[in-house]
PDB file of N, CA and C in Angstrom:
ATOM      1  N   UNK A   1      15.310 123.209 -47.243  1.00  0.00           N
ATOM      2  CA  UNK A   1      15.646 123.809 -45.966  1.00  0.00           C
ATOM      3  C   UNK A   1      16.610 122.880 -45.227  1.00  0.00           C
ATOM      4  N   UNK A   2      18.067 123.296 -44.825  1.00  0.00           N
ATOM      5  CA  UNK A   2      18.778 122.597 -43.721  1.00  0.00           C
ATOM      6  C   UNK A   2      18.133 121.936 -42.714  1.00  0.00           C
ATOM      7  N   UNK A   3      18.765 120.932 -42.130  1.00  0.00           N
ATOM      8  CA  UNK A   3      18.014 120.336 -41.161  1.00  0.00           C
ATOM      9  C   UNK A   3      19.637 120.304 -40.145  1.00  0.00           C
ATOM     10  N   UNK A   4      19.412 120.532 -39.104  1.00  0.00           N
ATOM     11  CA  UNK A   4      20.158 120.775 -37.922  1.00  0.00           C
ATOM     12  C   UNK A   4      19.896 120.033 -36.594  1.00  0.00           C
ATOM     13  N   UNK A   5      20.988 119.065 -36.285  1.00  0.00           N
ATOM     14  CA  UNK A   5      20.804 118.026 -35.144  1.00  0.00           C
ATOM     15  C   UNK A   5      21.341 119.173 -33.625  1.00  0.00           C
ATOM     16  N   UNK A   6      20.004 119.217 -33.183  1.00  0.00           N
ATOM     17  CA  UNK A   6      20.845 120.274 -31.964  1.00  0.00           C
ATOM     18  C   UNK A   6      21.175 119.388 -30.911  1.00  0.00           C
ATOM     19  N   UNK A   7      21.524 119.032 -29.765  1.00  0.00           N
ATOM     20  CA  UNK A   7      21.723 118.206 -28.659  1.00  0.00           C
ATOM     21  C   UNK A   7      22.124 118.868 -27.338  1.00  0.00           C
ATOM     22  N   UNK A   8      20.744 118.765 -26.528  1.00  0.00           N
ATOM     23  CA  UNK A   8      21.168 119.713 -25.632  1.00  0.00           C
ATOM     24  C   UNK A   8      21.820 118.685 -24.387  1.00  0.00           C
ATOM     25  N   UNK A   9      22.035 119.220 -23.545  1.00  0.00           N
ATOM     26  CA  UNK A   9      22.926 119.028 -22.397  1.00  0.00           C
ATOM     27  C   UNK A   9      23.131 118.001 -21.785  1.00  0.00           C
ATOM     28  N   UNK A  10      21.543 117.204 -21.636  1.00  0.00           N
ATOM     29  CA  UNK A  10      21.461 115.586 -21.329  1.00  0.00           C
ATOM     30  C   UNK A  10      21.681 114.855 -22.177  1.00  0.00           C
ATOM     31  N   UNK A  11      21.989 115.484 -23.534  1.00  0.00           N
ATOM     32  CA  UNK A  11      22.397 114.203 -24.697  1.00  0.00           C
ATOM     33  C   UNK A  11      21.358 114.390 -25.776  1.00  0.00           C
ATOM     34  N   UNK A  12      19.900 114.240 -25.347  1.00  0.00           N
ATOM     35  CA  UNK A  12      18.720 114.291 -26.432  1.00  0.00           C
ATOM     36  C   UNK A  12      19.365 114.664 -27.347  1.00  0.00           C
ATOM     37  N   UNK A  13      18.629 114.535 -28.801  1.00  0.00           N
ATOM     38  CA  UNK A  13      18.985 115.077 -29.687  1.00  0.00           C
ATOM     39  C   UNK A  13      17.597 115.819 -30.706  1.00  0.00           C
ATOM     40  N   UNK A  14      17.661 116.618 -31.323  1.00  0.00           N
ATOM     41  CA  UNK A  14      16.458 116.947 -31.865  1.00  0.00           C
ATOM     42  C   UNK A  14      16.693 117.461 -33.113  1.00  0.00           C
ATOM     43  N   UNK A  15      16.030 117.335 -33.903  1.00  0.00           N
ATOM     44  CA  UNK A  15      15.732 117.821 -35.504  1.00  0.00           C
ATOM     45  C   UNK A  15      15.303 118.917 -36.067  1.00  0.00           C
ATOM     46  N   UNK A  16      16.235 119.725 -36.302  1.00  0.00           N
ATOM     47  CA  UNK A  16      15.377 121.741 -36.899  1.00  0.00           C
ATOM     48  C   UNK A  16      15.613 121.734 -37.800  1.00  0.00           C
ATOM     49  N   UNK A  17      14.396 122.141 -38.583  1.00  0.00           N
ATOM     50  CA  UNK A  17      14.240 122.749 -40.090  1.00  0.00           C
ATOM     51  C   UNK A  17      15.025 123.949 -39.685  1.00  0.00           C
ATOM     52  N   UNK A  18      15.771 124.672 -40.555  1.00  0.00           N
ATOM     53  CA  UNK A  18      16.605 125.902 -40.367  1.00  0.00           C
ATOM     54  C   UNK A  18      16.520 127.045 -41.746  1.00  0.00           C
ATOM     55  N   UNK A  19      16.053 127.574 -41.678  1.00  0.00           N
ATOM     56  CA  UNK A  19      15.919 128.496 -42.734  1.00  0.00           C
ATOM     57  C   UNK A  19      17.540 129.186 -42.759  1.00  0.00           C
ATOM     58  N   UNK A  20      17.796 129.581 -44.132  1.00  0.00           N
ATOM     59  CA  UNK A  20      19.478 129.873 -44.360  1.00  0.00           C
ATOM     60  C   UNK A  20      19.059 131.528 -44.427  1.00  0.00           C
ATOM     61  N   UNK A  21      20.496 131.612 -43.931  1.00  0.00           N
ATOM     62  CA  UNK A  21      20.562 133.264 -43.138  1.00  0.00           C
ATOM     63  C   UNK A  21      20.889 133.140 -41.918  1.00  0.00           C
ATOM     64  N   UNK A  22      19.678 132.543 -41.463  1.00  0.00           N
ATOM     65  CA  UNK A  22      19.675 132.727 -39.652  1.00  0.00           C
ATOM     66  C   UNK A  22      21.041 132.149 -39.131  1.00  0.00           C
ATOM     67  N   UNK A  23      21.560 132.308 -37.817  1.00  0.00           N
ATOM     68  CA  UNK A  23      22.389 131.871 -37.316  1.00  0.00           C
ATOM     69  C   UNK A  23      22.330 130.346 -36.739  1.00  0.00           C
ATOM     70  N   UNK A  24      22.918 130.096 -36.592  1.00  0.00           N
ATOM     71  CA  UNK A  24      22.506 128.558 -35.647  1.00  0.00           C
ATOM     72  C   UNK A  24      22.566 129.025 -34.154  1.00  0.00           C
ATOM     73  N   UNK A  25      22.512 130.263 -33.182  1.00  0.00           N
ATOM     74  CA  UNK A  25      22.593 130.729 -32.102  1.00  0.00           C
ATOM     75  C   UNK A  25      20.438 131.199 -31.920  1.00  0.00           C
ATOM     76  N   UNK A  26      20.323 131.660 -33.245  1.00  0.00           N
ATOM     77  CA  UNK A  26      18.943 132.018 -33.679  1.00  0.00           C
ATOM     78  C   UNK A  26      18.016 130.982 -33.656  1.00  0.00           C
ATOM     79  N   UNK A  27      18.537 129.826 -34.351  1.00  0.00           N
ATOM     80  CA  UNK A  27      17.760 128.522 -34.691  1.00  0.00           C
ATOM     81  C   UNK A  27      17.690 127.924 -33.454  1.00  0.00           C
ATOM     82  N   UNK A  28      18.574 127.561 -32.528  1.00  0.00           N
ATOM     83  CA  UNK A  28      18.858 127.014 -31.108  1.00  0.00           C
ATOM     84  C   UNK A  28      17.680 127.686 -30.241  1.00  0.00           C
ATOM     85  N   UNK A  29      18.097 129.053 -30.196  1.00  0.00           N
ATOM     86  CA  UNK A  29      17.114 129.862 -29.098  1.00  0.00           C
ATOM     87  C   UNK A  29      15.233 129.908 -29.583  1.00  0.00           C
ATOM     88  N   UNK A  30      15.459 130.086 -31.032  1.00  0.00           N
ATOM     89  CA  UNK A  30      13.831 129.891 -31.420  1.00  0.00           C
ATOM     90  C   UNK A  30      12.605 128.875 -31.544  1.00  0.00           C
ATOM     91  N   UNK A  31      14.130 127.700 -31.669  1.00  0.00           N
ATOM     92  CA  UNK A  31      13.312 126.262 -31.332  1.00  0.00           C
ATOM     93  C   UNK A  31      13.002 126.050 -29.799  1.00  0.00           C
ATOM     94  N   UNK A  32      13.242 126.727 -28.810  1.00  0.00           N
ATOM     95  CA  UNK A  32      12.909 126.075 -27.509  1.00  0.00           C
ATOM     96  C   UNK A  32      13.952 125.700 -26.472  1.00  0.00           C
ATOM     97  N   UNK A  33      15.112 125.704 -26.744  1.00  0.00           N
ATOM     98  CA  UNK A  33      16.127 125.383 -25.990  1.00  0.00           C
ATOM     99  C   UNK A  33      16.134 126.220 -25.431  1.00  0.00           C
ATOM    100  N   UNK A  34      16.055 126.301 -24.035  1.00  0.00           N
ATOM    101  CA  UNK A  34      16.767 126.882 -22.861  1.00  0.00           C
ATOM    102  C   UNK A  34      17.588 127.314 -22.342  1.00  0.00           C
ATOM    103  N   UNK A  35      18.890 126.131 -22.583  1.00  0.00           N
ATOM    104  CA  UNK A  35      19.836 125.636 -22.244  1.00  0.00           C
ATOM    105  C   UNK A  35      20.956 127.555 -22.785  1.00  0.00           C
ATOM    106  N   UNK A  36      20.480 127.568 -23.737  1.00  0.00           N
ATOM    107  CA  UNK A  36      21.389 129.044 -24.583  1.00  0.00           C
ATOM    108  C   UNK A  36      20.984 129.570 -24.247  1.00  0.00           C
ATOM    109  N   UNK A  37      21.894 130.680 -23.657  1.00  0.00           N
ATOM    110  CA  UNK A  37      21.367 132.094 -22.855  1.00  0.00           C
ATOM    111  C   UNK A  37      21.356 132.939 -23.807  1.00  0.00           C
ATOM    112  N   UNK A  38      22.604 132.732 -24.957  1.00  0.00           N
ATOM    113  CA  UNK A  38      22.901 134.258 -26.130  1.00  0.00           C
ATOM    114  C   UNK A  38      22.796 135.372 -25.515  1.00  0.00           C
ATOM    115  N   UNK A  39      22.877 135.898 -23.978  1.00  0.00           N
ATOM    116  CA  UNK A  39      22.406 137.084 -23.550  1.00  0.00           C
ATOM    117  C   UNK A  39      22.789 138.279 -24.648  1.00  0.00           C
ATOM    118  N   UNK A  40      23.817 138.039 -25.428  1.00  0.00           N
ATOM    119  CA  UNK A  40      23.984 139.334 -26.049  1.00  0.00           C
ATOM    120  C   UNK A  40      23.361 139.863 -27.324  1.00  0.00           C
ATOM    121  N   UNK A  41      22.781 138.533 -27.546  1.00  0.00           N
ATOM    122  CA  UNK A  41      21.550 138.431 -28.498  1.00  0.00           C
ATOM    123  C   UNK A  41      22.310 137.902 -29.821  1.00  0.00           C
ATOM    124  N   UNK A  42      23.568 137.806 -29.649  1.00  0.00           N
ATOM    125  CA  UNK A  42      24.327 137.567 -31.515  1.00  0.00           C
ATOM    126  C   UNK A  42      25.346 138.695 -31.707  1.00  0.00           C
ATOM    127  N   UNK A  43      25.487 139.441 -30.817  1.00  0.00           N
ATOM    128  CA  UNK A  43      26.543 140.942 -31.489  1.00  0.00           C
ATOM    129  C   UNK A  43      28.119 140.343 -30.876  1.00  0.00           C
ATOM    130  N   UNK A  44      28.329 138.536 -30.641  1.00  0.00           N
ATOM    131  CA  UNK A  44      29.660 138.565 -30.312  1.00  0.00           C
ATOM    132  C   UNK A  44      30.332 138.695 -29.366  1.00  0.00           C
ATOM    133  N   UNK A  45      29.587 139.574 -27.921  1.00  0.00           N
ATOM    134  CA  UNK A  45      29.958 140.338 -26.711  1.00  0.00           C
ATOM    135  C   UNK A  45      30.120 139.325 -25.654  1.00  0.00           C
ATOM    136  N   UNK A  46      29.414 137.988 -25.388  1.00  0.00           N
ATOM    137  CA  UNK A  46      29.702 137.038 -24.357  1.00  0.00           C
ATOM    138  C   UNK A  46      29.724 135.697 -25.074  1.00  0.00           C
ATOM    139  N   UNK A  47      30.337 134.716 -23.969  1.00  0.00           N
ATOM    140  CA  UNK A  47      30.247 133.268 -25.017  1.00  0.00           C
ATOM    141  C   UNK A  47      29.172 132.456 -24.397  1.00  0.00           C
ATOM    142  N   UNK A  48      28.055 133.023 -24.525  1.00  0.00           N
ATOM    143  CA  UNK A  48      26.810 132.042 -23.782  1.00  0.00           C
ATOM    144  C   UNK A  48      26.332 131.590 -24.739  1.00  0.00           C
ATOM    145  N   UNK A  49      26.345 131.446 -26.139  1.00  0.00           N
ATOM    146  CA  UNK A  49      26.130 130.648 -26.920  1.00  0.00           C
ATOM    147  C   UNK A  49      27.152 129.272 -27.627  1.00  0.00           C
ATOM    148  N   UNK A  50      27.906 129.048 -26.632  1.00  0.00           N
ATOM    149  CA  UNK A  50      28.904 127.855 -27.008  1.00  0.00           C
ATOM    150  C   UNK A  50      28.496 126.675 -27.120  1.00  0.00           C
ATOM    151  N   UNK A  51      28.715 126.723 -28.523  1.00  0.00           N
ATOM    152  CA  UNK A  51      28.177 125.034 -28.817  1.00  0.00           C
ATOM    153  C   UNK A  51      29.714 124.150 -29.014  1.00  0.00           C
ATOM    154  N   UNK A  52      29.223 122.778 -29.284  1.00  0.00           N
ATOM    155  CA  UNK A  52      30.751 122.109 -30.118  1.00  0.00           C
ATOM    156  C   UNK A  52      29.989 121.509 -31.314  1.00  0.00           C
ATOM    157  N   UNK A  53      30.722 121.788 -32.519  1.00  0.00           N
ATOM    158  CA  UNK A  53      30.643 121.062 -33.406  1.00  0.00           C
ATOM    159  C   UNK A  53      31.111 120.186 -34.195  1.00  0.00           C
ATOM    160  N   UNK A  54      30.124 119.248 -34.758  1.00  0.00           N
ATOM    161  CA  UNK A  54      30.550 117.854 -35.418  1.00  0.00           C
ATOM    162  C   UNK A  54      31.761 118.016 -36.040  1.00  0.00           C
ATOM    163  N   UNK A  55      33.015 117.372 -36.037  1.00  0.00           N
ATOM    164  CA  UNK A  55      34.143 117.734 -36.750  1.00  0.00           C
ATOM    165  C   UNK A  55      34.118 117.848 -38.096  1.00  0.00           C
ATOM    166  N   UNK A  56      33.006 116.692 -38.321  1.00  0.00           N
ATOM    167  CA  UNK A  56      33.079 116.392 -39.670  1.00  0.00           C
ATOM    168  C   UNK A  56      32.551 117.837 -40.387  1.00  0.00           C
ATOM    169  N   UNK A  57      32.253 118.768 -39.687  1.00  0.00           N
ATOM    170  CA  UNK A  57      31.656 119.652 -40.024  1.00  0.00           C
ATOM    171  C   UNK A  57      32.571 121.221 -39.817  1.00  0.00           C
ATOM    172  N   UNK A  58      33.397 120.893 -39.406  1.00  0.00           N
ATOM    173  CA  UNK A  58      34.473 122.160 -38.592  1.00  0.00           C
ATOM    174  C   UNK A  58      34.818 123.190 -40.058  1.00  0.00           C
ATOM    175  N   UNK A  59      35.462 122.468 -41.111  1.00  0.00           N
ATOM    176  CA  UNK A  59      36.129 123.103 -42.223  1.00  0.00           C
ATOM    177  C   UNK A  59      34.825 123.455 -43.010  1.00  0.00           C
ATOM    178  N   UNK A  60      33.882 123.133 -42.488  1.00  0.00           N
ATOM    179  CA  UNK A  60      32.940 124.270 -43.935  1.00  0.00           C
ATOM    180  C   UNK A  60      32.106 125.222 -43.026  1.00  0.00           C
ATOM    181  N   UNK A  61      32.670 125.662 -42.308  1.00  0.00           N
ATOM    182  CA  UNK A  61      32.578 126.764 -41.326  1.00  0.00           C
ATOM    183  C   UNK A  61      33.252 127.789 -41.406  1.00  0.00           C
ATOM    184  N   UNK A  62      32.506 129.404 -41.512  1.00  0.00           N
ATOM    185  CA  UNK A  62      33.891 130.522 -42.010  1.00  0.00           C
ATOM    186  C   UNK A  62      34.484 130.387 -41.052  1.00  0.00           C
ATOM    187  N   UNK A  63      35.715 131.180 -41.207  1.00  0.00           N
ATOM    188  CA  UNK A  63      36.920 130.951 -40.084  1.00  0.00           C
ATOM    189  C   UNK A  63      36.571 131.874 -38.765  1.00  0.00           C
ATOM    190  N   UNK A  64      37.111 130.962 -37.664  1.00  0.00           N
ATOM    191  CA  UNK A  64      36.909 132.265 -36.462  1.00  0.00           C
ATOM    192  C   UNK A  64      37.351 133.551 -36.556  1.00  0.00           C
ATOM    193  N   UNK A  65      36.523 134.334 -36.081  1.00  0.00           N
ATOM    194  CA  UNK A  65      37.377 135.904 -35.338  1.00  0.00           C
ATOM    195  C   UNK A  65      38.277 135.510 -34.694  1.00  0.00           C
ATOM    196  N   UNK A  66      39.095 137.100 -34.621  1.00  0.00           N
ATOM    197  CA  UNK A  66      40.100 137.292 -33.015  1.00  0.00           C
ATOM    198  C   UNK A  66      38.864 137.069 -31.964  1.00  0.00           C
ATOM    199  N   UNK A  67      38.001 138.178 -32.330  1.00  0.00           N
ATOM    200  CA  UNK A  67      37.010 138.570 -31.580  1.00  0.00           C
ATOM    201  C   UNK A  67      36.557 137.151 -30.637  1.00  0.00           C
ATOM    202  N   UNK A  68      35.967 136.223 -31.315  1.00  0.00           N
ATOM    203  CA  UNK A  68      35.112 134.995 -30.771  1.00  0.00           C
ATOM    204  C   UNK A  68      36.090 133.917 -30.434  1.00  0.00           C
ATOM    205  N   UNK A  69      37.545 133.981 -31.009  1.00  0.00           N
ATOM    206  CA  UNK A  69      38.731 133.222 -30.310  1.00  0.00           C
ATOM    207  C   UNK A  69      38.430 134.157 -28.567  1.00  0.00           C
ATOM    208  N   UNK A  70      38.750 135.129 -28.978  1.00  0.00           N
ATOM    209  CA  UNK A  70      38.966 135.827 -27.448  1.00  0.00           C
ATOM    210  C   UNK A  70      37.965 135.322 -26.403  1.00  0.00           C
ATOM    211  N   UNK A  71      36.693 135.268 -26.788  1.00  0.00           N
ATOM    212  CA  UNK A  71      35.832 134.996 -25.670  1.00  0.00           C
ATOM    213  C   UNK A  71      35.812 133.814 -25.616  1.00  0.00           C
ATOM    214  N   UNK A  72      36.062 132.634 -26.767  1.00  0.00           N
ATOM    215  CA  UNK A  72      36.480 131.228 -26.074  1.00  0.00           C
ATOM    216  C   UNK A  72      37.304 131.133 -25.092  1.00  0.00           C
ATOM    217  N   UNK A  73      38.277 131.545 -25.041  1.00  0.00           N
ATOM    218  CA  UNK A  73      38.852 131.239 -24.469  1.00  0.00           C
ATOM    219  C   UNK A  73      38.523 131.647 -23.045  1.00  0.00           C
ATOM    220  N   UNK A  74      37.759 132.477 -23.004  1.00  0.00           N
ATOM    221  CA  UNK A  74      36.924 132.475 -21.058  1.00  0.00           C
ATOM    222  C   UNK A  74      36.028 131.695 -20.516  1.00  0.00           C
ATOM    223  N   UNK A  75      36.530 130.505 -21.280  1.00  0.00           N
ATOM    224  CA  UNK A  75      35.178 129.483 -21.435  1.00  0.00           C
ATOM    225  C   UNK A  75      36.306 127.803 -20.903  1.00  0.00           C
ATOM    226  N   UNK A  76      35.922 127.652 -19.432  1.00  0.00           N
ATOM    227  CA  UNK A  76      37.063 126.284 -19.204  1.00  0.00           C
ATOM    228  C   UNK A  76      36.211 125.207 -20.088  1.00  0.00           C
ATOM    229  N   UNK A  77      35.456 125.471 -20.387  1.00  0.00           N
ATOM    230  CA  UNK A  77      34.607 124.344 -21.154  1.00  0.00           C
ATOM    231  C   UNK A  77      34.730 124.062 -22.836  1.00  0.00           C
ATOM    232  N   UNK A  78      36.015 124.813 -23.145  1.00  0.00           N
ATOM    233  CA  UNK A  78      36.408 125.097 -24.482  1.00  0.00           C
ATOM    234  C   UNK A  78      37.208 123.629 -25.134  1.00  0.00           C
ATOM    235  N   UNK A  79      36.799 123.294 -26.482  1.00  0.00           N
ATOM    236  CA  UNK A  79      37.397 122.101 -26.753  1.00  0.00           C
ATOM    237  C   UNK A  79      37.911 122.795 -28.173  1.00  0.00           C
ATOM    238  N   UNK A  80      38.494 121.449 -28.821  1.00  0.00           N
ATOM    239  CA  UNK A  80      38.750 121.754 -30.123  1.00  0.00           C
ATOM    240  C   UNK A  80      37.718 122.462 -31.300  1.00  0.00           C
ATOM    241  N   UNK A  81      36.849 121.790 -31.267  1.00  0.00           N
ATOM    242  CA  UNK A  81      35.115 121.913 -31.981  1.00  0.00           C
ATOM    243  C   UNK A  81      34.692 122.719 -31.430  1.00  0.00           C
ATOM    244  N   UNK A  82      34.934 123.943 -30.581  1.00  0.00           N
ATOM    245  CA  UNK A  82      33.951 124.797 -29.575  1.00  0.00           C
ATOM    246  C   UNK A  82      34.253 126.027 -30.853  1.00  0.00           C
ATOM    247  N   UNK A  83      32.630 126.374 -30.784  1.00  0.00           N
ATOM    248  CA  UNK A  83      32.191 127.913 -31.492  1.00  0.00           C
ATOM    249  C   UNK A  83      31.057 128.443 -30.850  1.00  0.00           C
ATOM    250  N   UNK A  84      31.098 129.646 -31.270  1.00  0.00           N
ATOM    251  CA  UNK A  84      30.157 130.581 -30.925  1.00  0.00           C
ATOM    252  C   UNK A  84      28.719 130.481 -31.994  1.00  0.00           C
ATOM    253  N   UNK A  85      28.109 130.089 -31.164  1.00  0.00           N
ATOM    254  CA  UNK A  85      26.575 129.562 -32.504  1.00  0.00           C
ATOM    255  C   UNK A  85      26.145 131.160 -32.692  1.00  0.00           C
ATOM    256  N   UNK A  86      26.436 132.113 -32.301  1.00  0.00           N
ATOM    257  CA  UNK A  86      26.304 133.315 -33.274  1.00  0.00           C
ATOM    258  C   UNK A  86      27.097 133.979 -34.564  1.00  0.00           C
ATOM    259  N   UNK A  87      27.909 132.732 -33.997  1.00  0.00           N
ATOM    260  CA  UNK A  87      28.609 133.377 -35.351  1.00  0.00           C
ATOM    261  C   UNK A  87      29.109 132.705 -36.778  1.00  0.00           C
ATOM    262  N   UNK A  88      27.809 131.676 -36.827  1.00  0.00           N
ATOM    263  CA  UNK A  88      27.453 130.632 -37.833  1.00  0.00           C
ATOM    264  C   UNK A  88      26.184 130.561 -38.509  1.00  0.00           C
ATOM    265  N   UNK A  89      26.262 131.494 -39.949  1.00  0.00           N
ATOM    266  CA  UNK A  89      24.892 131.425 -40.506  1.00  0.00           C
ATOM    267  C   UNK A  89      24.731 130.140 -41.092  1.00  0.00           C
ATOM    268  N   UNK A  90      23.715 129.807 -41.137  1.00  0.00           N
ATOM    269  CA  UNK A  90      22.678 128.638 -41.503  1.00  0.00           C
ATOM    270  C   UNK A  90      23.202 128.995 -42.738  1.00  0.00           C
ATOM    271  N   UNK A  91      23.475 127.715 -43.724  1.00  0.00           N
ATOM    272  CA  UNK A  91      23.848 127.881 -45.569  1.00  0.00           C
ATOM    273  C   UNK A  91      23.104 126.264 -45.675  1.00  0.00           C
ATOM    274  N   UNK A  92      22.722 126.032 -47.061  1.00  0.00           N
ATOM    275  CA  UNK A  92      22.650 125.026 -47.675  1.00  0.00           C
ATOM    276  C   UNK A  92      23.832 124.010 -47.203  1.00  0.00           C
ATOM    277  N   UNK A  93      25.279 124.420 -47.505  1.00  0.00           N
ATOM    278  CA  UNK A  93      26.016 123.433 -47.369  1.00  0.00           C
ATOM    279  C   UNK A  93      26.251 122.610 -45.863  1.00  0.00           C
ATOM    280  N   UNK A  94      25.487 123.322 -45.149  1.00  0.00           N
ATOM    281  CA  UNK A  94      25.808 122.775 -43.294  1.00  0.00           C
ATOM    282  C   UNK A  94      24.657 121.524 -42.901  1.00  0.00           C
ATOM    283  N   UNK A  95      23.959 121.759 -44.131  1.00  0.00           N
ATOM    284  CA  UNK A  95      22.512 120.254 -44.310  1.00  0.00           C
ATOM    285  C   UNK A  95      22.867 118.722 -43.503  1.00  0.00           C
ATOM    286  N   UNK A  96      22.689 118.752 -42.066  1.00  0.00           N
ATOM    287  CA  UNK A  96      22.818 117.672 -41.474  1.00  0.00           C
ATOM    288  C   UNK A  96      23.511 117.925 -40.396  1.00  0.00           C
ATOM    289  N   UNK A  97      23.933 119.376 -39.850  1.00  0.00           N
ATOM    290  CA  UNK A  97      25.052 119.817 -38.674  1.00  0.00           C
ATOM    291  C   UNK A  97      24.284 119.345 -37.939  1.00  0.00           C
ATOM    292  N   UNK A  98      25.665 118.986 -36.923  1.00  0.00           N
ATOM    293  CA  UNK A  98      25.543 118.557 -35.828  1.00  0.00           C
ATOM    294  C   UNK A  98      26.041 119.293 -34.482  1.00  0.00           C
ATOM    295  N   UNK A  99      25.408 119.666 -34.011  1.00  0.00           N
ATOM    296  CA  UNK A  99      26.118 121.152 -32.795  1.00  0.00           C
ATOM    297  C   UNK A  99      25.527 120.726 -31.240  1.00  0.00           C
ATOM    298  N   UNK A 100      26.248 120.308 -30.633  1.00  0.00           N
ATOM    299  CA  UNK A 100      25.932 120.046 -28.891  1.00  0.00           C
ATOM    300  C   UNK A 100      26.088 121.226 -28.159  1.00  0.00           C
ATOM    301  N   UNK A 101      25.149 121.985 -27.533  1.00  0.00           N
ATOM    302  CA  UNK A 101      24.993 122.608 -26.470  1.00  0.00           C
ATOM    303  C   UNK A 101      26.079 122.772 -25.256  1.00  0.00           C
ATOM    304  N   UNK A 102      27.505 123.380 -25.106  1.00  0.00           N
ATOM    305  CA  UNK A 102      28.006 123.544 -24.348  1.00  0.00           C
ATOM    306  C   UNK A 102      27.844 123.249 -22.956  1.00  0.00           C
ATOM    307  N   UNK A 103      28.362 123.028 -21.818  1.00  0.00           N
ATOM    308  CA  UNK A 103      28.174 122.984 -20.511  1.00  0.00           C
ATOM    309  C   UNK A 103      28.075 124.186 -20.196  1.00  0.00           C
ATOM    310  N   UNK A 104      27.202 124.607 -19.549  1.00  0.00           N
ATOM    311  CA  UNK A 104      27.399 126.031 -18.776  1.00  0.00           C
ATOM    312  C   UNK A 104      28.856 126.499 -18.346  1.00  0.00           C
ATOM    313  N   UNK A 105      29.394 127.695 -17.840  1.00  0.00           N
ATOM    314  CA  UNK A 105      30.890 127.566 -17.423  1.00  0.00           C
ATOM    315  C   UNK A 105      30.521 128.315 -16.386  1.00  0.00           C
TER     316      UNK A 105
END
């Protein structure tokens, strides 16, 4: 099972077993974090699930949508590493991601 460094907002950092399939927007919200609203639940529609991720980790990530480019970008809190944690399934190969919890916008 993946293991996933989440880090929410004050920095903490914490350790999730992640079952593959799930999203990392899924894994975030089911472990206890708060901090992710996902109001749209995963269908893509708002960017309240903005995380940033570890660079080292950027290229084994499928490629963005138009779709989830578009709603980054309504996000002043958008960096290079910024994705939508709905729209990143959990795989074997992501074993050790590292994904920080966005600032609210």
């Amino acid at each position: 099972m993946p293991k996933v460094f989440v880090i929410n907002r004050e920095g903490a950092e914490t350790v999730v077993a992640a079952e593959v399939g799930t999203t990392v927007m899924e894994l975030i919200r089911d472990s206890g974090f708060d901090e992710l609203q996902a109001l749209c639940g995963g269908c893509c529609s708002c960017a309240t699930c903005h995380v940033f991720i570890d660079p080292e980790y950027m290229e084994r990530l499928p490629p963005m949508t138009e779709a989830e480019d578009d709603l980054l970008d309504s996000s002043d809190k958008r960096i290079s590493t910024s994705r939508l944690s709905c729209q990143i399934r959990v795989v074997q190969e992501l074993d050790g991601l590292r994904v920080k919890i966005a600032p609210e916008d």
